[in-house]
Structure formats: C-alpha cells, structure tokens
N, C-alpha and C. Protein backbone atom coordinates (compact mmCIF):
# COMPACT_ATOMS: atom_id res chain seq x y z
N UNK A 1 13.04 -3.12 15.33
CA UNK A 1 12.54 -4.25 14.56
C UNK A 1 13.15 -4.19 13.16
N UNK A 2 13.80 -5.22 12.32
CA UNK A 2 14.62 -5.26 11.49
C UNK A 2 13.28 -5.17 10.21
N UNK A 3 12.27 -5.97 10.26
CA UNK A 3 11.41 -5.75 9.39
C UNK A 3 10.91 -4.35 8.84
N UNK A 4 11.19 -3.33 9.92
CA UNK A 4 10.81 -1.93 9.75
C UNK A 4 11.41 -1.33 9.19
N UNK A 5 12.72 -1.33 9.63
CA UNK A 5 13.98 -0.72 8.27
C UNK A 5 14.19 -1.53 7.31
N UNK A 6 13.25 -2.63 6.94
CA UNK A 6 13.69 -3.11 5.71
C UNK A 6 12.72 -2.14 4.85
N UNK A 7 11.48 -1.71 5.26
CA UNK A 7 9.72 -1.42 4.80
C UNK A 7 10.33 0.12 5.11
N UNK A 8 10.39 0.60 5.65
CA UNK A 8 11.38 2.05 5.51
C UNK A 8 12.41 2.22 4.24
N UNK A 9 13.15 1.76 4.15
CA UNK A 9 14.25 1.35 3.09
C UNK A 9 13.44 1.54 1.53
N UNK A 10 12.79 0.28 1.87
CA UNK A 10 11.85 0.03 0.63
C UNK A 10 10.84 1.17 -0.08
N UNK A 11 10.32 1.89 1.07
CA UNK A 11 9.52 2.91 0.47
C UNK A 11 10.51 4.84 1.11
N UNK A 12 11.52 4.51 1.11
CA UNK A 12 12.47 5.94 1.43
C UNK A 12 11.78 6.95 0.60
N UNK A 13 11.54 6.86 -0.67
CA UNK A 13 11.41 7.89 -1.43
C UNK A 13 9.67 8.37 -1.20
N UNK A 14 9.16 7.82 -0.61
CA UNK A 14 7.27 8.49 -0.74
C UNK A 14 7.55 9.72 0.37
N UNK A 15 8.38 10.02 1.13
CA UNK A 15 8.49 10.85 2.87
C UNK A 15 9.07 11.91 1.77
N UNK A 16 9.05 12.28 0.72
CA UNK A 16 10.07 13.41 0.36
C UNK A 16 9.60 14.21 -0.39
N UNK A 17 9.67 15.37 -0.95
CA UNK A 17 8.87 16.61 -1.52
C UNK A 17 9.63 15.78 -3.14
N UNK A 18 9.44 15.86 -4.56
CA UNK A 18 7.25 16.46 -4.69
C UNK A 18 6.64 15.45 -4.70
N UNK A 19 6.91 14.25 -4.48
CA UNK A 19 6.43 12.67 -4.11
C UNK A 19 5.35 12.58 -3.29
N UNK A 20 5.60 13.66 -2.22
CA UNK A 20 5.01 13.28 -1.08
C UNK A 20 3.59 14.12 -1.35
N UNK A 21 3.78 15.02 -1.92
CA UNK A 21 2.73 16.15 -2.19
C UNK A 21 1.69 15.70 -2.81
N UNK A 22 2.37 14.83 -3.92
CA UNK A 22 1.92 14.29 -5.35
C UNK A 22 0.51 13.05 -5.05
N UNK A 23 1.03 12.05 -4.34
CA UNK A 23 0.48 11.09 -3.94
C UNK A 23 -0.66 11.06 -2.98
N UNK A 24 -0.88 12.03 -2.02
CA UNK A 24 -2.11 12.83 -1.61
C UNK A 24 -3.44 12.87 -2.43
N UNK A 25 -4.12 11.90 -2.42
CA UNK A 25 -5.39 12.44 -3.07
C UNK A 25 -5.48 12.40 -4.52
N UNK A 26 -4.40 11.32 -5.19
CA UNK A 26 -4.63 10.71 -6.29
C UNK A 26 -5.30 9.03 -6.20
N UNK A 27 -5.93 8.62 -6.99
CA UNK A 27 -6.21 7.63 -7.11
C UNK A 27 -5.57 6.61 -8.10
N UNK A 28 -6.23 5.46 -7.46
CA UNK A 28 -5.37 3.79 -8.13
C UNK A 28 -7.19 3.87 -8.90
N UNK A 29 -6.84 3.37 -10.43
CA UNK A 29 -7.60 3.12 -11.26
C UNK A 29 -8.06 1.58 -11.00
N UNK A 30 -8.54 1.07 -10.30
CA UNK A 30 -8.65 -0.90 -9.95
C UNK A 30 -9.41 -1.11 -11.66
N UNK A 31 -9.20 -0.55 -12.86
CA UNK A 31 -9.17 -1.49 -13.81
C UNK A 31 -8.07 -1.59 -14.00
N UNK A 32 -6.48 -1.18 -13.87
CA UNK A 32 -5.31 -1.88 -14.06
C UNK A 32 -5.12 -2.99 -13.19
N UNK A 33 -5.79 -3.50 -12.16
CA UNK A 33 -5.63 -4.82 -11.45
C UNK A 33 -6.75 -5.38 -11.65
N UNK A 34 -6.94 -6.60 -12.20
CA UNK A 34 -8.36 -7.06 -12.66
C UNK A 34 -8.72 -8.29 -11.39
N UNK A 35 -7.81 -8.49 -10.80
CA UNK A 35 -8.58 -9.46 -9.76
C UNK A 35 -8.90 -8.28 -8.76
N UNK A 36 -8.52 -7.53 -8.64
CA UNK A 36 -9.39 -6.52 -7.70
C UNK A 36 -10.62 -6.09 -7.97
N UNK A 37 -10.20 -5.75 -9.32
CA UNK A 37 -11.67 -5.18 -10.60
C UNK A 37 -12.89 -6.02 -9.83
N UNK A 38 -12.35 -7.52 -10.02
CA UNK A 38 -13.47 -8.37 -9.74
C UNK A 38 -13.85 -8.72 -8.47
N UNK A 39 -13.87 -8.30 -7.33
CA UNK A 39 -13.63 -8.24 -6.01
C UNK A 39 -14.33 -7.13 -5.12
N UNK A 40 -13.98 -5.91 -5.82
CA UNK A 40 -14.54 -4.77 -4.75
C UNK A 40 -15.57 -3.65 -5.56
N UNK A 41 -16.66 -2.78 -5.01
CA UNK A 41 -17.57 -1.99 -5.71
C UNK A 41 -16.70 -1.24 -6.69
N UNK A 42 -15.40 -0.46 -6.01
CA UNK A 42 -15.18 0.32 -6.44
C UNK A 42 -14.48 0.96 -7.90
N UNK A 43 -14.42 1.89 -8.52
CA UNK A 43 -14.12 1.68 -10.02
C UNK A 43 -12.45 2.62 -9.61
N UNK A 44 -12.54 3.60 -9.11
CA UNK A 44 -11.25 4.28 -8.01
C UNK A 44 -10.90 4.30 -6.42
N UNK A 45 -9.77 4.08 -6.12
CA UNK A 45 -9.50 4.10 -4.79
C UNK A 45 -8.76 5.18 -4.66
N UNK A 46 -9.24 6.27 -3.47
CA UNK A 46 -9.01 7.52 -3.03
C UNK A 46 -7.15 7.42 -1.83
N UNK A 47 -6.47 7.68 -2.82
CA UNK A 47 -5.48 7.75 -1.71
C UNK A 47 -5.76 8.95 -0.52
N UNK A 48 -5.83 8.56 0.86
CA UNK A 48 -5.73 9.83 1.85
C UNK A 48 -4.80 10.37 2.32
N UNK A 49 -4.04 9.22 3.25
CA UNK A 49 -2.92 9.32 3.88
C UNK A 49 -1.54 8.62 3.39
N UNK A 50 -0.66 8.94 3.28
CA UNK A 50 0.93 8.69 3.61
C UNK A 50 1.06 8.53 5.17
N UNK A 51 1.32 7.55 5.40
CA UNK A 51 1.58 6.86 6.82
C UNK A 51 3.06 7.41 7.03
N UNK A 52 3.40 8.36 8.47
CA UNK A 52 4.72 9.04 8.45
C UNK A 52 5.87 7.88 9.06
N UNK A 53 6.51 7.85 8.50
CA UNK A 53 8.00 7.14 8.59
C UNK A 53 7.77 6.96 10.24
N UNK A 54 7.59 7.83 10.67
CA UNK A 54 8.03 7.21 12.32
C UNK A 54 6.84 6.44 13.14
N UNK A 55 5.90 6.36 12.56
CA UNK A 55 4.58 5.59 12.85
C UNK A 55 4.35 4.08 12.22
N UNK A 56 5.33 3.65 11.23
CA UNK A 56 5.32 2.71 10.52
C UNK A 56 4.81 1.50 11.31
N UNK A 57 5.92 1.40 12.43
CA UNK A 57 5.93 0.54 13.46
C UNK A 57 4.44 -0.10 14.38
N UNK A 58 4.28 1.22 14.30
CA UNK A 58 2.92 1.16 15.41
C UNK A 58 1.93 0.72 14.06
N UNK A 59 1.61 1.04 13.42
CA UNK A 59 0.78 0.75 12.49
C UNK A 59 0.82 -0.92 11.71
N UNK A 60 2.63 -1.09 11.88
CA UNK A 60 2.60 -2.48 11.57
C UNK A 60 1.63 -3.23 13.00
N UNK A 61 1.91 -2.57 13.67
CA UNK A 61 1.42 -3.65 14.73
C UNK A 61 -0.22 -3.93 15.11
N UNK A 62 -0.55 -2.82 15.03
CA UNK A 62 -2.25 -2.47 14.57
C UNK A 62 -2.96 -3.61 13.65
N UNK A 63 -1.90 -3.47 12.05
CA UNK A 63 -2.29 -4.41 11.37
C UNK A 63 -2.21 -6.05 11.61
N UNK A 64 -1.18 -6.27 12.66
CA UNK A 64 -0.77 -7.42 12.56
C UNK A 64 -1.38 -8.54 12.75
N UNK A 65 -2.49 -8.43 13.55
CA UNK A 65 -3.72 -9.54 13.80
C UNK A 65 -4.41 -10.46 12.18
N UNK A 66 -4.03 -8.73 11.38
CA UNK A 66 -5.12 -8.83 10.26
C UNK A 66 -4.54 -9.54 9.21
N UNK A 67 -3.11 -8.86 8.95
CA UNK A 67 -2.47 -9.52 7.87
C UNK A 67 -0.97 -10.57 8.37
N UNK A 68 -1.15 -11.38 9.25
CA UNK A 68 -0.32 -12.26 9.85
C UNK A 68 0.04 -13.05 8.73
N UNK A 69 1.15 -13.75 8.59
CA UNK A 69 1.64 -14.28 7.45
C UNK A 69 1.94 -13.90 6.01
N UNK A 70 1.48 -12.78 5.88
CA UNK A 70 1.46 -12.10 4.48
C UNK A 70 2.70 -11.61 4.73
N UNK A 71 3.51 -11.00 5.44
CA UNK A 71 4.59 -10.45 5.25
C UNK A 71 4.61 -9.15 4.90
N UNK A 72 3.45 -8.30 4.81
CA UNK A 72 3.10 -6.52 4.47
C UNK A 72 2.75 -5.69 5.65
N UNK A 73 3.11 -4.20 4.88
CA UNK A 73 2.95 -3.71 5.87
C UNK A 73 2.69 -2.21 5.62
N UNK A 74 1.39 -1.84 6.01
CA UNK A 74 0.54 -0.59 5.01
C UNK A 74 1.59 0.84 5.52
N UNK A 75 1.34 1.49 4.18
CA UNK A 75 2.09 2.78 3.92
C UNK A 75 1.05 3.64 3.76
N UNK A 76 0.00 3.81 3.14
CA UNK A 76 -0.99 4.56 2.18
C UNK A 76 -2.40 3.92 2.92
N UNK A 77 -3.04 5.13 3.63
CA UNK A 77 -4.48 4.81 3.89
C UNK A 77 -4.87 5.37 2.96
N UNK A 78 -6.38 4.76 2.54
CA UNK A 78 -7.30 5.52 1.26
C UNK A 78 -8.79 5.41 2.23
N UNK A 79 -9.59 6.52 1.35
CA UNK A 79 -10.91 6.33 2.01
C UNK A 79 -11.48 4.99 1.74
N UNK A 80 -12.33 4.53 2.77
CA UNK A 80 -13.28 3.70 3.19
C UNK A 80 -12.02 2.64 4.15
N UNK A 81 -11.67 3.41 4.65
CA UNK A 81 -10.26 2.49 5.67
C UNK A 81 -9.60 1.66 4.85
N UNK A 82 -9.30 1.24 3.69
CA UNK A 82 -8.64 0.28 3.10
C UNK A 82 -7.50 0.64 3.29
N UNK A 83 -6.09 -0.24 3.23
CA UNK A 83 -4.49 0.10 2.84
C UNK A 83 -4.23 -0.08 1.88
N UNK A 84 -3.34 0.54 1.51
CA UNK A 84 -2.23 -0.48 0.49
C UNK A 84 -1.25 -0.74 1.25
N UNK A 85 -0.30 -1.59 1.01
CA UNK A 85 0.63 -2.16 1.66
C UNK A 85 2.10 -2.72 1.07
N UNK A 86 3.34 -2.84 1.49
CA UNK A 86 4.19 -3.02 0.64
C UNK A 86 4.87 -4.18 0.93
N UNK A 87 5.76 -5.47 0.35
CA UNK A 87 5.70 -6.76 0.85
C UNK A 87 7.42 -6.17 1.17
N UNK A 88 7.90 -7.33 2.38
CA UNK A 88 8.91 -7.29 2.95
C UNK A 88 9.91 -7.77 3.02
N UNK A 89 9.25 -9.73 2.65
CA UNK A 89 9.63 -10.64 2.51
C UNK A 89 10.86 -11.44 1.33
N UNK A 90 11.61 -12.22 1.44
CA UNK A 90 12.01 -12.84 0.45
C UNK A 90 11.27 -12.72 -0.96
N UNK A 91 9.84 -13.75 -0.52
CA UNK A 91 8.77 -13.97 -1.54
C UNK A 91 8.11 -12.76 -2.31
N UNK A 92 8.27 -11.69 -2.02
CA UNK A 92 6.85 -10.36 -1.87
C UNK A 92 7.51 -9.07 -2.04
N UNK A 93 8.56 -9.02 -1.71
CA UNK A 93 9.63 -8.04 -1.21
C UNK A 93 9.53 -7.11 -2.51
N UNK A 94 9.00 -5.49 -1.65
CA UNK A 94 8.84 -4.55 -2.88
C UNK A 94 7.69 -4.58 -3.75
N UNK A 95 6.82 -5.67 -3.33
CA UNK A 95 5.30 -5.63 -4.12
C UNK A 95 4.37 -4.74 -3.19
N UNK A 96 2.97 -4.42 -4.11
CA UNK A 96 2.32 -3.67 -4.09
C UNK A 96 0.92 -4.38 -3.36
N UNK A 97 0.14 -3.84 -2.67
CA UNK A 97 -1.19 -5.01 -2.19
C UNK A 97 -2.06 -3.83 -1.60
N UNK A 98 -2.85 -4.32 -2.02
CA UNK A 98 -4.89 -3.86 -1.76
C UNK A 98 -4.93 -4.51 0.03
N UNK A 99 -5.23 -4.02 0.61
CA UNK A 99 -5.97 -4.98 2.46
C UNK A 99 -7.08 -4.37 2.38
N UNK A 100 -8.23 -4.65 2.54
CA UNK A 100 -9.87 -4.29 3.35
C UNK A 100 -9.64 -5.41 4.00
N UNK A 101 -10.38 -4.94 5.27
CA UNK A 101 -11.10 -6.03 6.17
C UNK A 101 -12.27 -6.68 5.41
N UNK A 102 -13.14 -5.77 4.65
CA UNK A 102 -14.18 -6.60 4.18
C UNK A 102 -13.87 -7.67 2.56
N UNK A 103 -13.17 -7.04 2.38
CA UNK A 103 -13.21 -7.92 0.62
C UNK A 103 -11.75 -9.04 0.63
N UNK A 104 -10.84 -8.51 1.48
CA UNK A 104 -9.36 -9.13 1.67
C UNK A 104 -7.96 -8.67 1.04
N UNK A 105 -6.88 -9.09 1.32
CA UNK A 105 -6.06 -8.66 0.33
C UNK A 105 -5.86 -9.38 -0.67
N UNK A 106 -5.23 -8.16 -2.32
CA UNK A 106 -5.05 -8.24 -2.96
C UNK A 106 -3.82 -8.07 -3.95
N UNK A 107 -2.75 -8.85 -4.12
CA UNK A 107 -1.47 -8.09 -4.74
C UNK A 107 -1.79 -7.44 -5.80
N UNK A 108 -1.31 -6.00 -6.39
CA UNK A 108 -1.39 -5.15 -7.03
C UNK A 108 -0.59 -5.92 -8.28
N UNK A 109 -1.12 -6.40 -9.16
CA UNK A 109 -0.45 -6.86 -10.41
C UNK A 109 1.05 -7.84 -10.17
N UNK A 110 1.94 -7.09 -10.53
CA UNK A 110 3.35 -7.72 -10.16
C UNK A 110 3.74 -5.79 -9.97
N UNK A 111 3.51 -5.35 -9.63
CA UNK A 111 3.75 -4.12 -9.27
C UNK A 111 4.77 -3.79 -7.91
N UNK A 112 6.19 -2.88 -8.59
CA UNK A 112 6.60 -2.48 -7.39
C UNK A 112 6.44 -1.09 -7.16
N UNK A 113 7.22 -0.42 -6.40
CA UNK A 113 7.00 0.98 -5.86
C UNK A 113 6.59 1.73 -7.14
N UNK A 114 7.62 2.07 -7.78
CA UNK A 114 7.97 3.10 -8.73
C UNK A 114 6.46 2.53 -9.83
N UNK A 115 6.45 1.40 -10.18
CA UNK A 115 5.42 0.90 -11.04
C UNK A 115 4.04 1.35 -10.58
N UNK A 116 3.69 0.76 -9.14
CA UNK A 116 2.49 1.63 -8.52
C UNK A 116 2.30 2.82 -8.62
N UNK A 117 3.27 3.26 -8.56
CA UNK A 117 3.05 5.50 -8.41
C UNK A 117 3.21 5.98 -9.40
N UNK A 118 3.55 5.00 -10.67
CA UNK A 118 3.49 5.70 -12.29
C UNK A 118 1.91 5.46 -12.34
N UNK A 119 0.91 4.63 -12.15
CA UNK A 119 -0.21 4.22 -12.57
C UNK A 119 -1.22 5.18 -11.76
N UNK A 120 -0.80 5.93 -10.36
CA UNK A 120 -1.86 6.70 -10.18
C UNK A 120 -2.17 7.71 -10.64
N UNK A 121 -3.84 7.87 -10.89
CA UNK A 121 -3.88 9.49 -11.58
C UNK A 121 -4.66 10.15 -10.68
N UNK A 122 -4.60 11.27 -11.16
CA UNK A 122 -5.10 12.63 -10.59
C UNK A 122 -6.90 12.86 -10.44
C-alpha cells in the first residue's frame, strides 16, 4: 500500500535509538493545543506505545472505519486508548492529530513531527 510508505517515510526517525527510548512514557501537555484543552478531561496525555514499523499497516486498517476521510494514520498509542496520528495527504501531510473514539479528532496545532516531539515532556 503506497499510503504506508508514505506514513513510514514520514515518521522514519521515531523506530530508532535514543528517539525511540525517549518518547516512551512522556507526555503531550494539551495546554499547548487549546482546542483540545477545550474538548477533553485531561490536563496530560500519557504516551504508551510506539506502534512498530511493521504493524503500521494492520493498524491503519483497524483504524480505518474510524478515521475514513481524514487521511491519518496512528503511530503513538497513549493511555485511555487514544492515538495520535500523522496526516498523509496532500492537505495534512506531516501533521500531528489527537483520535478518541469518545471526544473525536483533533489536529495538534500546525504541528509537524519534529515540532510534536520538541513539546513533549517528561
């Protein structure tokens, strides 16, 4: 699927030591995104997982019911099942996004990779 090595491509650098180590169990502050701020309980979101490069696929497809038309496609599980997700598209391509099933998605500011993973802290 060509969409996969584009979303592979796009996030190459999270699969690699000390990136990969790093991003484990830091959190996204949701007061740097204020339409999220205003949206969900939470004041931090718990990164858990790094979704492994060779599962991308299957996981796009999992999601696909949920986020049809958005053009994303989650990298990063955090606790309470939420994703983040990374856009693929023309429109989106290299942005950052919030998915719950319960609250919806959310684009992460104008945020791309490198911008997202400067803002998480410890």
């Amino acid at each position: 699927m060509q969409s996969i090595e584009i979303i592979a491509k796009l996030l190459n650098g999270i699969w690699v030591s000390p990136i990969f180590e790093k991003i484990i169990f830091m959190k996204i502050d949701v007061n740097e995104y204020p339409e999220l701020k205003s949206k969900i309980p939470d004041n931090m979101i718990l990164i858990q997982e790094i979704f492994p490069k060779d599962e991308l696929e299957h996981i796009f497809s999992n999601f696909k019911p949920y986020l049809e038309g958005r053009n994303i496609c989650p990298f990063l599980g955090t606790l309470g099942e939420a994703v983040i997700c990374i856009g693929f598209d023309q429109k989106n391509k290299g942005k950052i996004f919030y998915f719950d099933l319960d609250f919806g998605c959310f684009q992460l500011g104008n945020d791309n990779l490198t911008e997202f993973l400067s803002k998480l802290i410890e």
